[in-house]
N, C-alpha and C. Protein backbone atom coordinates (compact mmCIF):
# COMPACT_ATOMS: atom_id res chain seq x y z
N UNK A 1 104.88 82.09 43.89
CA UNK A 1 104.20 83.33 44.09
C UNK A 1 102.81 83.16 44.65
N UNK A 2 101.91 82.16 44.49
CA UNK A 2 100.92 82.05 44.90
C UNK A 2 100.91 81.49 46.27
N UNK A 3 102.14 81.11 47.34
CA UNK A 3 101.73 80.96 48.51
C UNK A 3 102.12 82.24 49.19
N UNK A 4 102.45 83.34 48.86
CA UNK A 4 102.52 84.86 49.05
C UNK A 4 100.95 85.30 49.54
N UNK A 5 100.11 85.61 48.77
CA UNK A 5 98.81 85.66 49.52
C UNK A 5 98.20 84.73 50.43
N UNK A 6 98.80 83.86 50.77
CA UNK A 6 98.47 82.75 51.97
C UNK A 6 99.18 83.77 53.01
N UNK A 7 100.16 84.16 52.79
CA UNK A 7 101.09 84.63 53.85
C UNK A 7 100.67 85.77 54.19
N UNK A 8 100.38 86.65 53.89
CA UNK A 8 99.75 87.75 54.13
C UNK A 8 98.82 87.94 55.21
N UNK A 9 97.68 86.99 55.14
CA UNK A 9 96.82 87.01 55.98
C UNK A 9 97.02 86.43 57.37
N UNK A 10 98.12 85.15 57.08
CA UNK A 10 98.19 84.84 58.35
C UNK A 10 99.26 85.96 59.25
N UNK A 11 99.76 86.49 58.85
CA UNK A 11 100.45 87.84 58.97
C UNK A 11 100.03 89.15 60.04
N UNK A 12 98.99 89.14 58.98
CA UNK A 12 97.83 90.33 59.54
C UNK A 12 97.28 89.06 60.75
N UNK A 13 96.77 88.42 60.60
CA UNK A 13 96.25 88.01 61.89
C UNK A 13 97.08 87.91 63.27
N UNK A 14 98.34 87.52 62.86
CA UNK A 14 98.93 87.45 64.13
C UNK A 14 98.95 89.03 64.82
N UNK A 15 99.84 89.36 64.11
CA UNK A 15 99.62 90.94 64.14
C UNK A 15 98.43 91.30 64.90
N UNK A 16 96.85 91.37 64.61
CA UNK A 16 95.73 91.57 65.11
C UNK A 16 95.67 90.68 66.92
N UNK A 17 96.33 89.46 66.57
CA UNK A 17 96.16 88.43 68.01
C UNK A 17 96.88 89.65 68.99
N UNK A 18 98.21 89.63 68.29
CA UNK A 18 99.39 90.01 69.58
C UNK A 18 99.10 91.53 69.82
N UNK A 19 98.01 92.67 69.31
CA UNK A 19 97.71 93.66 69.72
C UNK A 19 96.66 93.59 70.37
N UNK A 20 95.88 92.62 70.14
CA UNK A 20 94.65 92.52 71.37
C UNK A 20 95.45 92.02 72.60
N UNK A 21 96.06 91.04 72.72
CA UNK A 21 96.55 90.52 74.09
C UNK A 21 97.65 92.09 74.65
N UNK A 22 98.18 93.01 73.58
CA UNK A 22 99.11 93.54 74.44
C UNK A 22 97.94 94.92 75.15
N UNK A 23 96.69 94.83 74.33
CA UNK A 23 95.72 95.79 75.23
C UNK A 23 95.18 95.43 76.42
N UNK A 24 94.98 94.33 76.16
CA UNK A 24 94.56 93.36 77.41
C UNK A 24 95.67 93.24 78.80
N UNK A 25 96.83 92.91 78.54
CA UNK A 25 97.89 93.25 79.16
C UNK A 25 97.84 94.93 79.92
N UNK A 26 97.85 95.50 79.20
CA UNK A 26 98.39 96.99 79.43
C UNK A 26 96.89 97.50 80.12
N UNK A 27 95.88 96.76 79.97
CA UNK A 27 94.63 97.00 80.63
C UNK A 27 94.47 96.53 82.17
N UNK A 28 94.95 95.39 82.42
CA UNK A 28 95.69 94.53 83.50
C UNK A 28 96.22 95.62 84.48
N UNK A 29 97.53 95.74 83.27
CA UNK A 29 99.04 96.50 84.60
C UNK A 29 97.82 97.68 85.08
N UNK A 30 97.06 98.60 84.47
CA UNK A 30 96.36 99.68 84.79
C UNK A 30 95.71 99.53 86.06
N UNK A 31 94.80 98.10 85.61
CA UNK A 31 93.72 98.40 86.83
C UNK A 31 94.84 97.85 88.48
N UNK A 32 95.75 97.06 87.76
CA UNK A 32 97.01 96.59 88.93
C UNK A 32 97.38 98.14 89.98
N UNK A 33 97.95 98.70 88.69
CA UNK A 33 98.53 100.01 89.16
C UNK A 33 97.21 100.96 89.66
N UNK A 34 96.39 101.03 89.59
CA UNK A 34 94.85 101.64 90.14
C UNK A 34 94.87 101.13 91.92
N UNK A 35 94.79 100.02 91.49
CA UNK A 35 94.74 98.92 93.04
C UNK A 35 95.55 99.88 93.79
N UNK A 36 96.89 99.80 93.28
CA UNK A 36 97.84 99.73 94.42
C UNK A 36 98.30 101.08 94.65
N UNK A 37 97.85 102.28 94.04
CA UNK A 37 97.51 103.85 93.86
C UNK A 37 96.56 104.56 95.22
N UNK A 38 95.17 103.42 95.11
CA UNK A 38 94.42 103.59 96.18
C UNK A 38 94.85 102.62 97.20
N UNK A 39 95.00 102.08 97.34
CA UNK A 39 96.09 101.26 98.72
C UNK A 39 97.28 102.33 99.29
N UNK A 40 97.83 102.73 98.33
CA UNK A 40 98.65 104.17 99.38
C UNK A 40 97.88 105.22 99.81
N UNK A 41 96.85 105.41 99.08
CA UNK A 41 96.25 107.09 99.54
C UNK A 41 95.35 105.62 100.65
N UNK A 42 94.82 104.62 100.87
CA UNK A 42 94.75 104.25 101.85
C UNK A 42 95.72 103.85 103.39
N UNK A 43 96.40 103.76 102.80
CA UNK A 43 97.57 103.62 104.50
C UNK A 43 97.68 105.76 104.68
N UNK A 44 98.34 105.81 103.40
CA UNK A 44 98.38 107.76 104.27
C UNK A 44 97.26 108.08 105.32
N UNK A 45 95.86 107.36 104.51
CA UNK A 45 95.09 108.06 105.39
C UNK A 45 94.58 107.40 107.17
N UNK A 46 95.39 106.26 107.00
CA UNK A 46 95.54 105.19 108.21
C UNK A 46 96.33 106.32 108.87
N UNK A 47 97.50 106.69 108.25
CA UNK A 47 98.87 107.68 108.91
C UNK A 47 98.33 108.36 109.29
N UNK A 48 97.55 109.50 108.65
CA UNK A 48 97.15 110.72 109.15
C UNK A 48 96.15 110.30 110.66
N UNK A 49 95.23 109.21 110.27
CA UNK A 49 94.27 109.10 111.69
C UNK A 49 95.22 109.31 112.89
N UNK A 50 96.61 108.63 112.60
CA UNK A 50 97.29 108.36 114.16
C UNK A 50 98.09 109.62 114.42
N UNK A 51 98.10 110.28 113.69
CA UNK A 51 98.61 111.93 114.11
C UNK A 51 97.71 113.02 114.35
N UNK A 52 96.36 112.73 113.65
CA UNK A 52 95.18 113.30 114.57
C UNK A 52 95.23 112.98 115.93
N UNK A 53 95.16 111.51 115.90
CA UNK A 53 94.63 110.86 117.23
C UNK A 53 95.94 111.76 118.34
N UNK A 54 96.91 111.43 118.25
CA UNK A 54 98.49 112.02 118.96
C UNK A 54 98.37 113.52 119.06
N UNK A 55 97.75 114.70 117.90
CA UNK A 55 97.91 115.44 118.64
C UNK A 55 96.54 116.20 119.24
N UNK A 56 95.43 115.39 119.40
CA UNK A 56 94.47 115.52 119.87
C UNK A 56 93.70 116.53 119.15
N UNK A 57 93.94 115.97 117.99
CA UNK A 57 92.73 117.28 117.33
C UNK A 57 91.53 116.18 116.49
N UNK A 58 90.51 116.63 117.64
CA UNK A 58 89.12 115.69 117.42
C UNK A 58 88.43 116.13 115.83
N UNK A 59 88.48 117.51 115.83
CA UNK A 59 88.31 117.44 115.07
C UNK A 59 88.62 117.11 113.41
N UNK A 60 90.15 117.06 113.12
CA UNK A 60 90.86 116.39 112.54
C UNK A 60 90.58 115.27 112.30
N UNK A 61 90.34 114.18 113.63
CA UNK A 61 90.46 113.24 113.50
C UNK A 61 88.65 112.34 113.14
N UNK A 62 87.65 113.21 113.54
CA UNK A 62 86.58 112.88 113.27
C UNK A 62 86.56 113.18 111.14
N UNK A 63 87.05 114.69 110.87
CA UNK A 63 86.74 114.54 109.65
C UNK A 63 87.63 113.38 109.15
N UNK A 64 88.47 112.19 109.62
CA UNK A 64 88.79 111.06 108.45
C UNK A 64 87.58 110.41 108.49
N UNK A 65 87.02 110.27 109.55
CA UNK A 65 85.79 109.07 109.70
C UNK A 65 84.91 109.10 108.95
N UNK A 66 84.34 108.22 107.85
CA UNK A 66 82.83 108.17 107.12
C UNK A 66 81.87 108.42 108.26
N UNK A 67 80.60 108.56 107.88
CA UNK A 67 79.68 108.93 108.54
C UNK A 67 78.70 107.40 108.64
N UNK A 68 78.88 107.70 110.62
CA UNK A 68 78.44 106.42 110.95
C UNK A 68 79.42 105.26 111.01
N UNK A 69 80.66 106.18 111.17
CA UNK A 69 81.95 105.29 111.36
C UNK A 69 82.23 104.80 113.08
N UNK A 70 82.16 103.52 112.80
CA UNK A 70 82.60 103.24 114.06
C UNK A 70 84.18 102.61 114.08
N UNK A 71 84.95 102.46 115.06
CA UNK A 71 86.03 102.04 115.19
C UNK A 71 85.94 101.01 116.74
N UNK A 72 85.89 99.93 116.33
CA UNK A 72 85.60 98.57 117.83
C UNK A 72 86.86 98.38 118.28
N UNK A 73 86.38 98.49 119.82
CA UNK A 73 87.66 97.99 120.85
C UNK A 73 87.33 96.32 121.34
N UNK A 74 87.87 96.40 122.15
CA UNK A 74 87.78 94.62 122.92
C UNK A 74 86.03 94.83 123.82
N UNK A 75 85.46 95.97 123.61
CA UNK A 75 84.19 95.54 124.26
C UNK A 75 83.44 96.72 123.63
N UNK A 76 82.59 96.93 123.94
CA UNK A 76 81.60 97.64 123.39
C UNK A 76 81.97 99.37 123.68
N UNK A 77 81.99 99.39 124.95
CA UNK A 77 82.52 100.19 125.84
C UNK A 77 83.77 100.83 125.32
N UNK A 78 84.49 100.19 124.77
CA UNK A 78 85.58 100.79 123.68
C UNK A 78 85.54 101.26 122.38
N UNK A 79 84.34 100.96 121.98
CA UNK A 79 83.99 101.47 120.40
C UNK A 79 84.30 102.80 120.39
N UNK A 80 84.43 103.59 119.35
CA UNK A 80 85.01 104.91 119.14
C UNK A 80 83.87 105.16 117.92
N UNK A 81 83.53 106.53 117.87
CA UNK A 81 82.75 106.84 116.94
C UNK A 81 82.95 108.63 116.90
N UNK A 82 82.34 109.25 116.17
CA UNK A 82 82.69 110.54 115.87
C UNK A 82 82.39 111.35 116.79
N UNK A 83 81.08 110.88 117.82
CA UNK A 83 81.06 111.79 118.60
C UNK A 83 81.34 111.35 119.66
N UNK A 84 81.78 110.53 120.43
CA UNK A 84 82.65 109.67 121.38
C UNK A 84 83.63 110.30 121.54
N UNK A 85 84.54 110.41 120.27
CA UNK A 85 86.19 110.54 120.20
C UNK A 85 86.76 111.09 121.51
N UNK A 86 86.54 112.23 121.31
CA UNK A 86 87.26 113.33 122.66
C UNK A 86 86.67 112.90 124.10
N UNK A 87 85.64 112.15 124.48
CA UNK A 87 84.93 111.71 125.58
C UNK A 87 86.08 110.47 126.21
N UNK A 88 85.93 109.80 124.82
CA UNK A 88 87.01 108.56 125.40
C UNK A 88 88.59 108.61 125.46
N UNK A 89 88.67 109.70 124.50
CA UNK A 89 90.20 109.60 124.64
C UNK A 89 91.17 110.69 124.95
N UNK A 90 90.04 111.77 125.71
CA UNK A 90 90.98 112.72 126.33
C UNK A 90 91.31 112.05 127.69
N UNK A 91 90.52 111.33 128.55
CA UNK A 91 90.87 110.84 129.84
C UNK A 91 92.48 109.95 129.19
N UNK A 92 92.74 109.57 128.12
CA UNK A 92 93.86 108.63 128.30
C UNK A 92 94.45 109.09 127.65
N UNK A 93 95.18 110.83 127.34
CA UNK A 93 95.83 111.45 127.02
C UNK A 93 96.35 112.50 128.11
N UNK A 94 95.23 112.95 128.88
CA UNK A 94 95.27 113.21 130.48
C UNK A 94 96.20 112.63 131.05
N UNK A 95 96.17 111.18 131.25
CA UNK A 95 97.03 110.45 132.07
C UNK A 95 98.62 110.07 131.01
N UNK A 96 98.49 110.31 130.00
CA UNK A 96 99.55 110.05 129.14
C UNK A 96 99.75 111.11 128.18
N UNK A 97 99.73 111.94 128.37
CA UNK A 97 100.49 113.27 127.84
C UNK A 97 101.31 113.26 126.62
N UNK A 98 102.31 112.59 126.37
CA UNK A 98 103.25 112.09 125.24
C UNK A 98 102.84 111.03 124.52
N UNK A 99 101.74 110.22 124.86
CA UNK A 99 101.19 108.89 123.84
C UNK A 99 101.51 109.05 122.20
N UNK A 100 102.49 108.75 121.92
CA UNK A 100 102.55 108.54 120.53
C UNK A 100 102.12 107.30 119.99
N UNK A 101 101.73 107.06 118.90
CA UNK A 101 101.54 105.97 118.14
C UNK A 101 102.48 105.54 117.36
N UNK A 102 103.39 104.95 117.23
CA UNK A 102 104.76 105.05 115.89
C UNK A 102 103.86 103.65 114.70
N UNK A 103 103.94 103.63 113.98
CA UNK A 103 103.28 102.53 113.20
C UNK A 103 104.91 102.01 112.33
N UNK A 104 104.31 100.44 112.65
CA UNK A 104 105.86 99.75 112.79
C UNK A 104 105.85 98.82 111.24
N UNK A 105 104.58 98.44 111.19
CA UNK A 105 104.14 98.00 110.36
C UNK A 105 103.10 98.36 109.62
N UNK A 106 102.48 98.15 108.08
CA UNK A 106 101.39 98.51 107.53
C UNK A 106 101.05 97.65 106.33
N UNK A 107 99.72 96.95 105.84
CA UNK A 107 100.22 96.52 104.67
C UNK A 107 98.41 96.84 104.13
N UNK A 108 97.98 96.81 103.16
CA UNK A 108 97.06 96.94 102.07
C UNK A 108 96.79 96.16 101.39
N UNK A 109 95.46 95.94 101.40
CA UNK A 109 94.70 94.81 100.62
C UNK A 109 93.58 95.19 99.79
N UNK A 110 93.35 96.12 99.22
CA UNK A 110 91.58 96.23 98.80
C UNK A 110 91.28 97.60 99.60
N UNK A 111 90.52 97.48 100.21
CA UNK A 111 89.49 98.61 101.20
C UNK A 111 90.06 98.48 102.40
N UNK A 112 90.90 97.57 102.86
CA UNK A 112 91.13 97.27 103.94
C UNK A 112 92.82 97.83 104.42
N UNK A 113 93.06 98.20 105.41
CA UNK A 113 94.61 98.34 105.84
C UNK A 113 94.53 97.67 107.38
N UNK A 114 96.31 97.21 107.54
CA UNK A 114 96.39 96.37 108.90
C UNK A 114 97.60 97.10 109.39
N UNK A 115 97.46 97.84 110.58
CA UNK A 115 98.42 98.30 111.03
C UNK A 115 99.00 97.72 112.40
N UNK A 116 100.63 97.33 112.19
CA UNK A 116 101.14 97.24 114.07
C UNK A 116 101.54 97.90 114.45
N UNK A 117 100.82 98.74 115.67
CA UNK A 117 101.68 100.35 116.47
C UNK A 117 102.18 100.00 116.98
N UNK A 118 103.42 100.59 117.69
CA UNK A 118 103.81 100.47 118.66
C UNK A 118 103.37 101.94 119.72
N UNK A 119 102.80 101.91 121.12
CA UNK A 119 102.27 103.03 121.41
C UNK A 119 103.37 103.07 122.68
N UNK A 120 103.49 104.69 122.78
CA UNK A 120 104.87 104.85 123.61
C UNK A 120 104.50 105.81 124.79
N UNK A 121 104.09 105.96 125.84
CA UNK A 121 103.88 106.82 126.80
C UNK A 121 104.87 106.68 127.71
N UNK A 122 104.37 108.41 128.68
CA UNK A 122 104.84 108.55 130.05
C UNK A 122 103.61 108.22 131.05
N UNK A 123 104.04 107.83 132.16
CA UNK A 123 102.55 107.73 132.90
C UNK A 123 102.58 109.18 134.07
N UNK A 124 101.73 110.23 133.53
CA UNK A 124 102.01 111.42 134.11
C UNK A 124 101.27 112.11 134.98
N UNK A 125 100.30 111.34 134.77
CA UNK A 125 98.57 111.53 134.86
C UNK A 125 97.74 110.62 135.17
N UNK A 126 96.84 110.67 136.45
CA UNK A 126 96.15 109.75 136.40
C UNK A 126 95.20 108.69 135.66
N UNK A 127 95.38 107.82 135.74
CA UNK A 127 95.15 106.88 134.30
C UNK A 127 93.88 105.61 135.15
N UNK A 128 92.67 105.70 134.45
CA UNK A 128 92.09 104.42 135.14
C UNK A 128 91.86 104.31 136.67
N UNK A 129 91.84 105.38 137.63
CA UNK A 129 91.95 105.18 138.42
C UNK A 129 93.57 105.04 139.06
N UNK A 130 94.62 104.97 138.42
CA UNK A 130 96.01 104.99 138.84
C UNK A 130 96.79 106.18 139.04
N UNK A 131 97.02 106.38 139.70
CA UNK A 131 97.99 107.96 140.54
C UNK A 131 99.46 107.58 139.09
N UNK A 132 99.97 108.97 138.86
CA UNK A 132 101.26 108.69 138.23
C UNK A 132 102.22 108.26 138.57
N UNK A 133 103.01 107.42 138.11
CA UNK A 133 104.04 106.22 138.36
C UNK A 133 105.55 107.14 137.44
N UNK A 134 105.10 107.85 136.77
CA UNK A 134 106.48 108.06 135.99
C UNK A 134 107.41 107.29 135.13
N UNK A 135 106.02 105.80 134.74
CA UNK A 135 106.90 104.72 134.35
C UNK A 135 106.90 104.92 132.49
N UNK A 136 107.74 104.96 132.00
CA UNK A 136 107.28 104.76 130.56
C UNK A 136 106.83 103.47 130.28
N UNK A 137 105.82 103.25 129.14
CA UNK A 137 105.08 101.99 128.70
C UNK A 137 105.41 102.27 127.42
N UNK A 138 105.48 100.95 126.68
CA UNK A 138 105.64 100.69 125.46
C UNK A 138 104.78 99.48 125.52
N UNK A 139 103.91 99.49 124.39
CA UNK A 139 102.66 98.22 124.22
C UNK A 139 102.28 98.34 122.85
N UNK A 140 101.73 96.84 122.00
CA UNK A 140 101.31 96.98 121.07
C UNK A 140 99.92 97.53 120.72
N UNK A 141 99.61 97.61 119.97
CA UNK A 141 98.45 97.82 118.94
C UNK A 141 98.42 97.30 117.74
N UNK A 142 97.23 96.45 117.50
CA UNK A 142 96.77 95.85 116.09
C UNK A 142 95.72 96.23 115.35
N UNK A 143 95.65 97.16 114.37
CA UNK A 143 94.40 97.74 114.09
C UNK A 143 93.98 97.41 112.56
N UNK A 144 92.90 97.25 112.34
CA UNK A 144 92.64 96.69 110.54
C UNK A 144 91.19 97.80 110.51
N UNK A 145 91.64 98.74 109.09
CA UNK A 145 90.43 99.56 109.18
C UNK A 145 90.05 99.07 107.47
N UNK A 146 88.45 99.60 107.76
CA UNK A 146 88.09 99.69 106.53
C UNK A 146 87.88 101.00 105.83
N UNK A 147 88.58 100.98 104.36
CA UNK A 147 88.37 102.64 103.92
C UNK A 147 87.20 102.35 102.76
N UNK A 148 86.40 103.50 103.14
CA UNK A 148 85.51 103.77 101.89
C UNK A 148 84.97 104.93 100.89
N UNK A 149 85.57 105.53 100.21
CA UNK A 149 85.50 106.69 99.32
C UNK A 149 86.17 107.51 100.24
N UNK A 150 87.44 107.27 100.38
CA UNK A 150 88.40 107.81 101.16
C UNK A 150 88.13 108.30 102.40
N UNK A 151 87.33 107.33 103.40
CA UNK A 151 87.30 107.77 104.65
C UNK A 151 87.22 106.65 105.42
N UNK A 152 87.57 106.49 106.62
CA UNK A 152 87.62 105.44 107.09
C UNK A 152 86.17 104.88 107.94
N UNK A 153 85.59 104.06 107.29
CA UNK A 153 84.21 103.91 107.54
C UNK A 153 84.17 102.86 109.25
N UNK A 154 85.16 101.50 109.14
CA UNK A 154 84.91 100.82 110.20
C UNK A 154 86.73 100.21 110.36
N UNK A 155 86.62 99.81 111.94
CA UNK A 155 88.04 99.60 112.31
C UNK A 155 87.56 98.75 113.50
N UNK A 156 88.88 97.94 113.45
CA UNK A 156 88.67 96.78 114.69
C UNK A 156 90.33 96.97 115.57
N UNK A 157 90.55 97.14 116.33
CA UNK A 157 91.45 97.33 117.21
C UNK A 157 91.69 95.97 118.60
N UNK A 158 92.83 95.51 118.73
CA UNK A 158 93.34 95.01 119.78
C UNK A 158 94.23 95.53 120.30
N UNK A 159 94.11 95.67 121.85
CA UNK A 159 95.81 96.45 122.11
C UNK A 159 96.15 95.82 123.39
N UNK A 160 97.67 95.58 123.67
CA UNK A 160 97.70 94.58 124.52
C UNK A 160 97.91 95.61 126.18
N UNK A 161 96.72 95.82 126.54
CA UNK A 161 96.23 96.56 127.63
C UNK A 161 96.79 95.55 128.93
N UNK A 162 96.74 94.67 128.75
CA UNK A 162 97.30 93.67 130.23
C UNK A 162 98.56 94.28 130.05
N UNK A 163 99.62 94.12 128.84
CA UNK A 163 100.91 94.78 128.73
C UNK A 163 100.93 95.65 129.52
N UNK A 164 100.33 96.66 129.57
CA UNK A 164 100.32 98.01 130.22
C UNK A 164 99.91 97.98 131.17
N UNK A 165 99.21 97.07 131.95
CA UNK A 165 98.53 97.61 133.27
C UNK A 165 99.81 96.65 134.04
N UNK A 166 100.30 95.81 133.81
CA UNK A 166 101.51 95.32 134.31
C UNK A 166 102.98 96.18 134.29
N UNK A 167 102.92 96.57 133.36
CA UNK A 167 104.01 98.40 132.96
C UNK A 167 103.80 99.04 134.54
N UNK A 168 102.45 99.45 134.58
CA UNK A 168 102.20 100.42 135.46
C UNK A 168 102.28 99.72 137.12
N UNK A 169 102.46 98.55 137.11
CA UNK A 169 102.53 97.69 138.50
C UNK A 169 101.43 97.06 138.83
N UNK A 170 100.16 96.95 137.88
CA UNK A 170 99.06 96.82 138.55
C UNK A 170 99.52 94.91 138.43
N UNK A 171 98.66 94.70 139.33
CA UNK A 171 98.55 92.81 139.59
C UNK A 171 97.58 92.06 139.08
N UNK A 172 98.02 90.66 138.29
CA UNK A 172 96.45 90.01 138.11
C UNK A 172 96.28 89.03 139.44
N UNK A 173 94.81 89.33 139.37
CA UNK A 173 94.78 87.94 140.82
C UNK A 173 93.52 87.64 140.52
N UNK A 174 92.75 86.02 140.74
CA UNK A 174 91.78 85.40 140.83
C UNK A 174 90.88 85.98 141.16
N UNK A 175 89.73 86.14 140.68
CA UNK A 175 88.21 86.81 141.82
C UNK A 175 88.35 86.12 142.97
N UNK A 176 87.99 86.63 144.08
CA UNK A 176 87.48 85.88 145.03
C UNK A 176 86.14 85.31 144.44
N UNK A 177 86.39 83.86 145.05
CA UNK A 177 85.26 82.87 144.83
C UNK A 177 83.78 83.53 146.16
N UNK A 178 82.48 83.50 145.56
CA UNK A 178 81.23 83.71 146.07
C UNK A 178 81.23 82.69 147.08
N UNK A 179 80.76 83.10 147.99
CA UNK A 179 80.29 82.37 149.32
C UNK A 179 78.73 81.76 149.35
């Protein structure tokens, strides 16, 4: 009978161990399930940019942007920003009328999303200096944005633009060398 109160306590203690670890646990899955809660309302709001962008509503598409949001192309000259938007990208909706974005891929990390478009036009409209060809283009896009208190603060974009200017017939050729 007297190793009965020995037992007891070690009892209660385990007891006490295995309810702290299962708070700790269940504190875990939470902030897990938190993560990956805001990682979807982050890609939706990746989604929604590219159906602003498609059906040309600037303003739509400016309210996703944080303030002081920029979005970088392959040069400077390509950066996108809130009040840019419609400057830069009605001329290449002009010439491409149907430009959809389909997003083929998407994945979530943190603050960050990485999307692969696939972008699908008619060439209907003069584009760049190019008369319409009537050719359809299909070309990628690689875009990684950053979201911050649910808006998309900064974005880096590659898109394979040689793809397309070869779509449309254009040629690469050497500079002429300086005399």
């Amino acid at each position: 009978m007297k190793e009965y109160p020995c037992f007891v306590p070690f009892v209660l203690l385990c007891c006490f161990t295995i309810a702290c670890q299962d708070k700790a646990a269940r504190a875990e899955l939470e902030k897990v399930e938190n993560a990956a809660q805001i990682e979807e309302q982050n890609k939706a709001l990746v989604r929604q940019f590219f159906v602003a962008i498609d059906a040309q509503d600037f303003d739509r598409f400016n309210g996703l942007l944080a303030p002081g949001a920029i979005l970088r192309g392959a040069s400077p000259q390509e950066d996108i920003t809130a009040e840019n938007s419609a400057q830069l990208l009605r001329p290449v909706y002009q010439g491409l009328p149907d430009l959809a974005h389909i997003v083929e891929d998407m994945f979530a990390k943190g603050d960050k999303v990485v999307a692969r478009v696939l972008i699908q036009a008619t060439h209907k409209g003069e584009l760049m200096g190019i008369p319409p060809t009537g050719k359809v283009l299909r070309y990628y896009q690689f875009g990684i944005f950053q979201i911050v208190d649910g808006k998309i603060k900064e974005g880096w974009r590659v898109t394979d633009s040689l793809g397309m200017m070869i779509q449309l017939g254009m040629e690469l050729k050497p500079a002429e060398a300086k005399k």
